[in-house]
N, C-alpha and C. Protein backbone atom coordinates (compact mmCIF):
# COMPACT_ATOMS: atom_id res chain seq x y z
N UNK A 1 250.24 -16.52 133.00
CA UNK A 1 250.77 -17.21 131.85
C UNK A 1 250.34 -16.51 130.56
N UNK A 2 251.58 -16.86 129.60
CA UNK A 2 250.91 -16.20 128.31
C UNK A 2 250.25 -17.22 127.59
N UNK A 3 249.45 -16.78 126.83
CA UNK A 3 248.90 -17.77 125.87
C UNK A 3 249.88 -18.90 124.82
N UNK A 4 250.91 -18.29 124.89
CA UNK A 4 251.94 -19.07 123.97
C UNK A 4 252.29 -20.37 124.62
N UNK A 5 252.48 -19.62 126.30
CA UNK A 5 252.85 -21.21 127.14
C UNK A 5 251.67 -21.83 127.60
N UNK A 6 250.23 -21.44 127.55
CA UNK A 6 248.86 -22.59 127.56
C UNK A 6 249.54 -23.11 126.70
N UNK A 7 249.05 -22.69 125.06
CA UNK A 7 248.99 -23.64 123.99
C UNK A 7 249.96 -24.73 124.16
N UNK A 8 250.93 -24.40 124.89
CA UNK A 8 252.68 -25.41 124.41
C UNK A 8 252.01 -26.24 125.28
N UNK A 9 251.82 -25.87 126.71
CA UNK A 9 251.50 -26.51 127.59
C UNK A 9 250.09 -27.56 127.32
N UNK A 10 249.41 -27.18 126.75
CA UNK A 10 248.18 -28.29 126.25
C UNK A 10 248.92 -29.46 125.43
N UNK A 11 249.45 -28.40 124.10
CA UNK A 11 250.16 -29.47 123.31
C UNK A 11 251.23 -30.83 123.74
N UNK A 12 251.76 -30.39 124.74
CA UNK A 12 252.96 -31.46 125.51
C UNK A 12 251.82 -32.04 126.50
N UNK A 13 250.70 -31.77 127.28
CA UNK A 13 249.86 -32.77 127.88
C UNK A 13 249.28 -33.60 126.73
N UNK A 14 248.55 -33.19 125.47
CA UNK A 14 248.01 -33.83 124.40
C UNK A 14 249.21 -35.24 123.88
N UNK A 15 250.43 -34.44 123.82
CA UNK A 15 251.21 -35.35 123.08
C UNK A 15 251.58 -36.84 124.81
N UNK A 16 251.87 -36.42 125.91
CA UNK A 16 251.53 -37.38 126.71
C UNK A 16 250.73 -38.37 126.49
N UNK A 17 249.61 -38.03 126.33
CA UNK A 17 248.19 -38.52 126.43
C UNK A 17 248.51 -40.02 125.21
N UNK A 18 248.98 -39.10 124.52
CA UNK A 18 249.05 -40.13 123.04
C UNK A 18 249.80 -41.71 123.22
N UNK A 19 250.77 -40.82 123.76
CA UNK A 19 252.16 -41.92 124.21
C UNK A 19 251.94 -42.81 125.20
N UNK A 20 250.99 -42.54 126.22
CA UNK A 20 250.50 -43.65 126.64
C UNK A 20 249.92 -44.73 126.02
N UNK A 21 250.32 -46.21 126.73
CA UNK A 21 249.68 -47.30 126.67
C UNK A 21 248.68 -47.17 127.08
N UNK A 22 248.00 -48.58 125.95
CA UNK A 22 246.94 -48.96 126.64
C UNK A 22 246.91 -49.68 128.13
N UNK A 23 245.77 -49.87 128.81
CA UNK A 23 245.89 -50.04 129.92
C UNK A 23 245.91 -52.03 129.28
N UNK A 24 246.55 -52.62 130.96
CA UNK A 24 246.07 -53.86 130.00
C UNK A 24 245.16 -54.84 130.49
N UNK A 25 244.56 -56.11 129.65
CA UNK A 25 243.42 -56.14 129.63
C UNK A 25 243.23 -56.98 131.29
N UNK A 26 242.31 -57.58 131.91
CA UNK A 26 242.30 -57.96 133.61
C UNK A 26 242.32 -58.93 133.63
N UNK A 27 243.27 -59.80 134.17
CA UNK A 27 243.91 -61.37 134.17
C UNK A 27 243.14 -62.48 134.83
N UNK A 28 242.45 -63.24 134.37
CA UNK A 28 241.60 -64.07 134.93
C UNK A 28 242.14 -64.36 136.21
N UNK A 29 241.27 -64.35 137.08
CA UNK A 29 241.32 -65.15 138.34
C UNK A 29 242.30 -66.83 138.91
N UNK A 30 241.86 -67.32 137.87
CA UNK A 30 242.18 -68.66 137.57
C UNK A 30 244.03 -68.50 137.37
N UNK A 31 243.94 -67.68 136.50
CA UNK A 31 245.87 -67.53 136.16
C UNK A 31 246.43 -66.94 137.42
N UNK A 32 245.70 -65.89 138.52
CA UNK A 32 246.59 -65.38 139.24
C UNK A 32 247.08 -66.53 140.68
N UNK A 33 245.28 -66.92 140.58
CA UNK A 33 245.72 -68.54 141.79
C UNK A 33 246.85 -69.47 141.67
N UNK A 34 246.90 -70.18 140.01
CA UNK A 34 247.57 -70.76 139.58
C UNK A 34 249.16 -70.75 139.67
N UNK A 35 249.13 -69.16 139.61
CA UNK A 35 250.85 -68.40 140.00
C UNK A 35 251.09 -68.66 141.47
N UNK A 36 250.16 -68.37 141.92
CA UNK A 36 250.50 -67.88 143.41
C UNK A 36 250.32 -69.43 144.07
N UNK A 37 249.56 -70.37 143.69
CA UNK A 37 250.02 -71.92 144.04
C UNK A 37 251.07 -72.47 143.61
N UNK A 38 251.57 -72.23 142.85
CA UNK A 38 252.79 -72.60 142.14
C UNK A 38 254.40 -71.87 143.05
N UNK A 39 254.12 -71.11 143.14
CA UNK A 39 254.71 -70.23 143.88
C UNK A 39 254.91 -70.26 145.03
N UNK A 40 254.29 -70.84 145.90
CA UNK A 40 254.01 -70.78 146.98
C UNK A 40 254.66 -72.30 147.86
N UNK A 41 254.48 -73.24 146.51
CA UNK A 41 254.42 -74.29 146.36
C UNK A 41 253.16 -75.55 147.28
N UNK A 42 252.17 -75.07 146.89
CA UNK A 42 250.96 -76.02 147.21
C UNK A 42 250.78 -77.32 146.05
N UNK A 43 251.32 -76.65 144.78
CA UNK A 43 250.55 -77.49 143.96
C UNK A 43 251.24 -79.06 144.05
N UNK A 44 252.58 -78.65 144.75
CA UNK A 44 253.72 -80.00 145.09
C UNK A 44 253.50 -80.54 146.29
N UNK A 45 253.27 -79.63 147.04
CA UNK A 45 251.98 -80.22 148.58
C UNK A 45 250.77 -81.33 148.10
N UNK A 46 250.14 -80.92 147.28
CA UNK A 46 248.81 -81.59 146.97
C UNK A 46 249.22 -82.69 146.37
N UNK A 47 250.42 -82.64 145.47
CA UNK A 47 251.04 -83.61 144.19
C UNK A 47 251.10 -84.33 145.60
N UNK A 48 252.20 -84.28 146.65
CA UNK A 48 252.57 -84.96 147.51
C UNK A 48 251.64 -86.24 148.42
N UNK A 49 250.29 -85.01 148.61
CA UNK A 49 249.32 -85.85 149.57
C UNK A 49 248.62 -86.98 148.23
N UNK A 50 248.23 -86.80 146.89
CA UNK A 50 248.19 -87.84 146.38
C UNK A 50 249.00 -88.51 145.90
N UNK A 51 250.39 -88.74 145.91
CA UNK A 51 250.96 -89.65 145.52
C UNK A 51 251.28 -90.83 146.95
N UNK A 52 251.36 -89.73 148.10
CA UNK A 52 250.97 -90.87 149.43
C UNK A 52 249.82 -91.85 149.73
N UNK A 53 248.53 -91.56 148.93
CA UNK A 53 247.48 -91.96 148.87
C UNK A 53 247.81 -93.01 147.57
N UNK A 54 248.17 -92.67 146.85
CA UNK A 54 248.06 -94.26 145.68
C UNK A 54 249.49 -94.66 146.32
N UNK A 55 250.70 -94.81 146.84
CA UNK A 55 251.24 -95.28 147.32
C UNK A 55 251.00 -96.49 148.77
N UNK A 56 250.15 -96.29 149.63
CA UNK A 56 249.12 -96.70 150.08
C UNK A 56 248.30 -97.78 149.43
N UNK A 57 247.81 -97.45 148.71
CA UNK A 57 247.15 -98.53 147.81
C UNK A 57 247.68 -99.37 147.23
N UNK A 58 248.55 -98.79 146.16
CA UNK A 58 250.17 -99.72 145.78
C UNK A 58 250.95 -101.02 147.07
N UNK A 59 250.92 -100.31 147.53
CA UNK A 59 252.16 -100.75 148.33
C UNK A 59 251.61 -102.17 149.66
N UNK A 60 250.35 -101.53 149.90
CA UNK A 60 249.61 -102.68 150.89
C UNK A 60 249.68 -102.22 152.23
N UNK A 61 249.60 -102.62 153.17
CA UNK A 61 249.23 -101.72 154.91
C UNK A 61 251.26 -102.23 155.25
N UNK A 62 251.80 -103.64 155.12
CA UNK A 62 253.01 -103.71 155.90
C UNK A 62 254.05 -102.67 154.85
N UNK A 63 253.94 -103.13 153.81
CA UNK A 63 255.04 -101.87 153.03
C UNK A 63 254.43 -100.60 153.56
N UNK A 64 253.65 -100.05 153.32
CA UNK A 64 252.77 -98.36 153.21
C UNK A 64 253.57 -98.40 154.49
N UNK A 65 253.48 -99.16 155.97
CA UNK A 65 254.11 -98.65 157.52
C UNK A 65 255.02 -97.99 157.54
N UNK A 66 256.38 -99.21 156.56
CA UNK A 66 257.39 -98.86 156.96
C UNK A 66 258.43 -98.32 155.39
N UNK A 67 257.30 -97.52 155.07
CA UNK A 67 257.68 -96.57 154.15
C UNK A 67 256.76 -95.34 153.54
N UNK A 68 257.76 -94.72 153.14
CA UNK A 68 256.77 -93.49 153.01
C UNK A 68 257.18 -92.71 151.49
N UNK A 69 256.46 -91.96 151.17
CA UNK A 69 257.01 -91.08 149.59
C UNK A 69 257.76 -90.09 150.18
N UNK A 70 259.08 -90.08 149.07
CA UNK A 70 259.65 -88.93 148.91
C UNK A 70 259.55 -87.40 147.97
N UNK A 71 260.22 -87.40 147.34
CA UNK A 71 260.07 -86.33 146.42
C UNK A 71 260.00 -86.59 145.16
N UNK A 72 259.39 -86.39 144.48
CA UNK A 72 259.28 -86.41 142.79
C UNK A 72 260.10 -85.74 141.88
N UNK A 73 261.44 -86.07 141.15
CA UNK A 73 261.52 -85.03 140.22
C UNK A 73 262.13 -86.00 138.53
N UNK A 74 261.20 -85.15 137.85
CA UNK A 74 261.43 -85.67 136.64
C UNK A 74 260.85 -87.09 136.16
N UNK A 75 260.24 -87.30 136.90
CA UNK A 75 258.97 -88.32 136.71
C UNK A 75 259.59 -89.79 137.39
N UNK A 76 260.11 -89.46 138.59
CA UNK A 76 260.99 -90.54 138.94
C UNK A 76 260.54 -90.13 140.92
N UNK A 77 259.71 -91.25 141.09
CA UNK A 77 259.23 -90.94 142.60
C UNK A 77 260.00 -91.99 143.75
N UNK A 78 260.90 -90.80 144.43
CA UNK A 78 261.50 -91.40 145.66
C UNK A 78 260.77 -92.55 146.70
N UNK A 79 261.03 -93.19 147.33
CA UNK A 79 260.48 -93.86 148.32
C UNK A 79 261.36 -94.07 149.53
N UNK A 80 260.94 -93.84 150.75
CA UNK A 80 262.11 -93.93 152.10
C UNK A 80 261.41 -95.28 152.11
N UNK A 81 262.25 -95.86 152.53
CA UNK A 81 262.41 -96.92 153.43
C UNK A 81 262.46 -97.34 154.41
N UNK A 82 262.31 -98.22 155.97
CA UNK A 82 262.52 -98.16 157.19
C UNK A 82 264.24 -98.67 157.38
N UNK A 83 263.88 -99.23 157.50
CA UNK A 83 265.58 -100.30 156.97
C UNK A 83 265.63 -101.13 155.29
N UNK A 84 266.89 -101.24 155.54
CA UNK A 84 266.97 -102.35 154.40
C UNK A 84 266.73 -103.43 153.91
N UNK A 85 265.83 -104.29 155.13
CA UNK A 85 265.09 -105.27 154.92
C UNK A 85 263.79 -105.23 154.22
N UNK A 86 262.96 -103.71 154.50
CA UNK A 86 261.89 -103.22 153.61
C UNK A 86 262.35 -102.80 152.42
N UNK A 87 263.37 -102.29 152.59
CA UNK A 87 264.19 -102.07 150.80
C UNK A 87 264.17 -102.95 150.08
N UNK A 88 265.00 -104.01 150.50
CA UNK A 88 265.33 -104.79 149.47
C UNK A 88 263.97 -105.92 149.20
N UNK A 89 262.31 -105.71 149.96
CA UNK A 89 261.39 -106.07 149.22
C UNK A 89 260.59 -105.25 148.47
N UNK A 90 260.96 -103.85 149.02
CA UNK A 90 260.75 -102.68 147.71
C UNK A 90 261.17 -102.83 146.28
N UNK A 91 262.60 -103.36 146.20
CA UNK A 91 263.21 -103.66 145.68
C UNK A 91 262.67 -104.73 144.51
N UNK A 92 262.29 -105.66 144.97
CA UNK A 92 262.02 -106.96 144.65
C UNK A 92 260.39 -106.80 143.82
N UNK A 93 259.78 -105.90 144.78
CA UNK A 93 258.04 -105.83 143.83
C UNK A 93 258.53 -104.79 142.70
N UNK A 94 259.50 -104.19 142.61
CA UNK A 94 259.70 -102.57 142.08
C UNK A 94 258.68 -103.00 140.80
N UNK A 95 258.62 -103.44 140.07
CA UNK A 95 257.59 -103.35 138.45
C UNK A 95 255.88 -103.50 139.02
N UNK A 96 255.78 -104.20 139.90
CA UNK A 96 254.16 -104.09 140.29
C UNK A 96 254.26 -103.01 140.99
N UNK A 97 254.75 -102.27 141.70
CA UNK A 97 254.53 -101.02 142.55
C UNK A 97 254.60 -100.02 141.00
N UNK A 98 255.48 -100.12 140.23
CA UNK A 98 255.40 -99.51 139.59
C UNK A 98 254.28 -98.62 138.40
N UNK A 99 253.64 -100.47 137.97
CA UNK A 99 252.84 -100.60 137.19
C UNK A 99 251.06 -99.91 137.99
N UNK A 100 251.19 -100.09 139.52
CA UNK A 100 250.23 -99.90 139.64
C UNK A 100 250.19 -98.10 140.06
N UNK A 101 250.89 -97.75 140.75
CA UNK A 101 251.42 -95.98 141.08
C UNK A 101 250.89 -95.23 139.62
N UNK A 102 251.72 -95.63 138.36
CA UNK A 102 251.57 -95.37 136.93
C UNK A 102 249.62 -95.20 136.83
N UNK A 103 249.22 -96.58 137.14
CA UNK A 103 247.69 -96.25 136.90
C UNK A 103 246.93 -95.50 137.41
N UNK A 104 247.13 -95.24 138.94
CA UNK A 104 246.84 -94.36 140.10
C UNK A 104 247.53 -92.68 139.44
N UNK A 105 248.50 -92.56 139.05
CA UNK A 105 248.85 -91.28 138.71
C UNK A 105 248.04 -90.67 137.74
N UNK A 106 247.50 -91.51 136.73
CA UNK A 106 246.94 -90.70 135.19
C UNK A 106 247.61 -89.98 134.69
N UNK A 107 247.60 -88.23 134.73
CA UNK A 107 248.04 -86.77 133.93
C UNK A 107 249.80 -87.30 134.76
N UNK A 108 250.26 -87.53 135.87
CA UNK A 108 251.37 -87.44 136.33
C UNK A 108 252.61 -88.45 135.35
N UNK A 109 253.34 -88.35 134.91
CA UNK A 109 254.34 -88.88 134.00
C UNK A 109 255.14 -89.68 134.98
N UNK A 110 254.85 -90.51 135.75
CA UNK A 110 256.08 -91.39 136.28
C UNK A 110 256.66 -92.16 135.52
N UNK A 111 257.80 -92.67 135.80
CA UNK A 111 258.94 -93.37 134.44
C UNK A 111 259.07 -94.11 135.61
N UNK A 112 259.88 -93.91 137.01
CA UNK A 112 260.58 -94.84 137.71
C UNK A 112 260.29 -94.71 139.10
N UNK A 113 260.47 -95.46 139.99
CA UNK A 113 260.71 -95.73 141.44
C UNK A 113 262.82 -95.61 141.66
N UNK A 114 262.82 -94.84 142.56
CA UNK A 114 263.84 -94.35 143.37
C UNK A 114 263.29 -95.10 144.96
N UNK A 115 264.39 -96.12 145.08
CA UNK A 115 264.45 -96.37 147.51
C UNK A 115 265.26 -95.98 147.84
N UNK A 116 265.34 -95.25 148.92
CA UNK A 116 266.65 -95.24 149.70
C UNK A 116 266.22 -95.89 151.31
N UNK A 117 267.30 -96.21 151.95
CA UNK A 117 266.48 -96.00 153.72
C UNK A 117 266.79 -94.76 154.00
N UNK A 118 266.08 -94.02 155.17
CA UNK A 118 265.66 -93.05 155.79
C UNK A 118 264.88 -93.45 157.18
N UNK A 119 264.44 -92.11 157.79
CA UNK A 119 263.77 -92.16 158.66
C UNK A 119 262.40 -92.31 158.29
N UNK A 120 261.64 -92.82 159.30
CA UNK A 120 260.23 -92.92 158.87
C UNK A 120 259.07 -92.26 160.12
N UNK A 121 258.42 -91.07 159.65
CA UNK A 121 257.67 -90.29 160.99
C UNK A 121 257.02 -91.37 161.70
């Protein structure tokens, strides 16, 4: 090589060098779990196993039997039913089931109770 193409050749690695970013800075631990539970969907698993647990409590041992939680969306929590005879006393407590789920939830925003019948495991 001649010296003309070192120099160029330093100069175009130098000017690289420049143009690089910074590296960036290392993402807490806490944020990458958070993604990857979210993601994964645990954190609606867990939502799930406690809203079956204050539902339970709510609801009393003959309702809790022959019903079970559904899905949550928008602050409005499903409930199956066995038949429609447990419905329509679902039905009938709906503001005390309500009032008490609400206290049992805390941070969770429930607005309403949703029944349908369904199957029950």
């Amino acid at each position: 090589m001649e010296p003309r193409e070192e120099d160029d050749f330093a100069q175009v690695l130098k000017d690289a060098q420049q143009r690089q970013r910074h590296p960036r800075a290392p993402v807490r631990i806490a944020d990458v779990m958070s993604r990857l539970l979210a993601r994964k969907g645990y954190a609606q698993l867990q939502q799930g196993l406690q809203w079956e647990e204050a539902w339970t409590e709510a609801a009393g041992a003959a309702l809790s039997k022959n019903s079970r939680v559904g899905k949550t969306n928008r602050g409005i929590l499903e409930i199956i039913a066995r038949n429609s005879a447990v419905l329509q006393e679902l039905t009938f407590q709906k503001r005390r089931l309500l009032k008490k789920l609400q206290a049992a939830a805390g941070a969770n925003n429930l607005r309403d109770l949703r029944f349908r019948v369904g199957e029950i495991d």
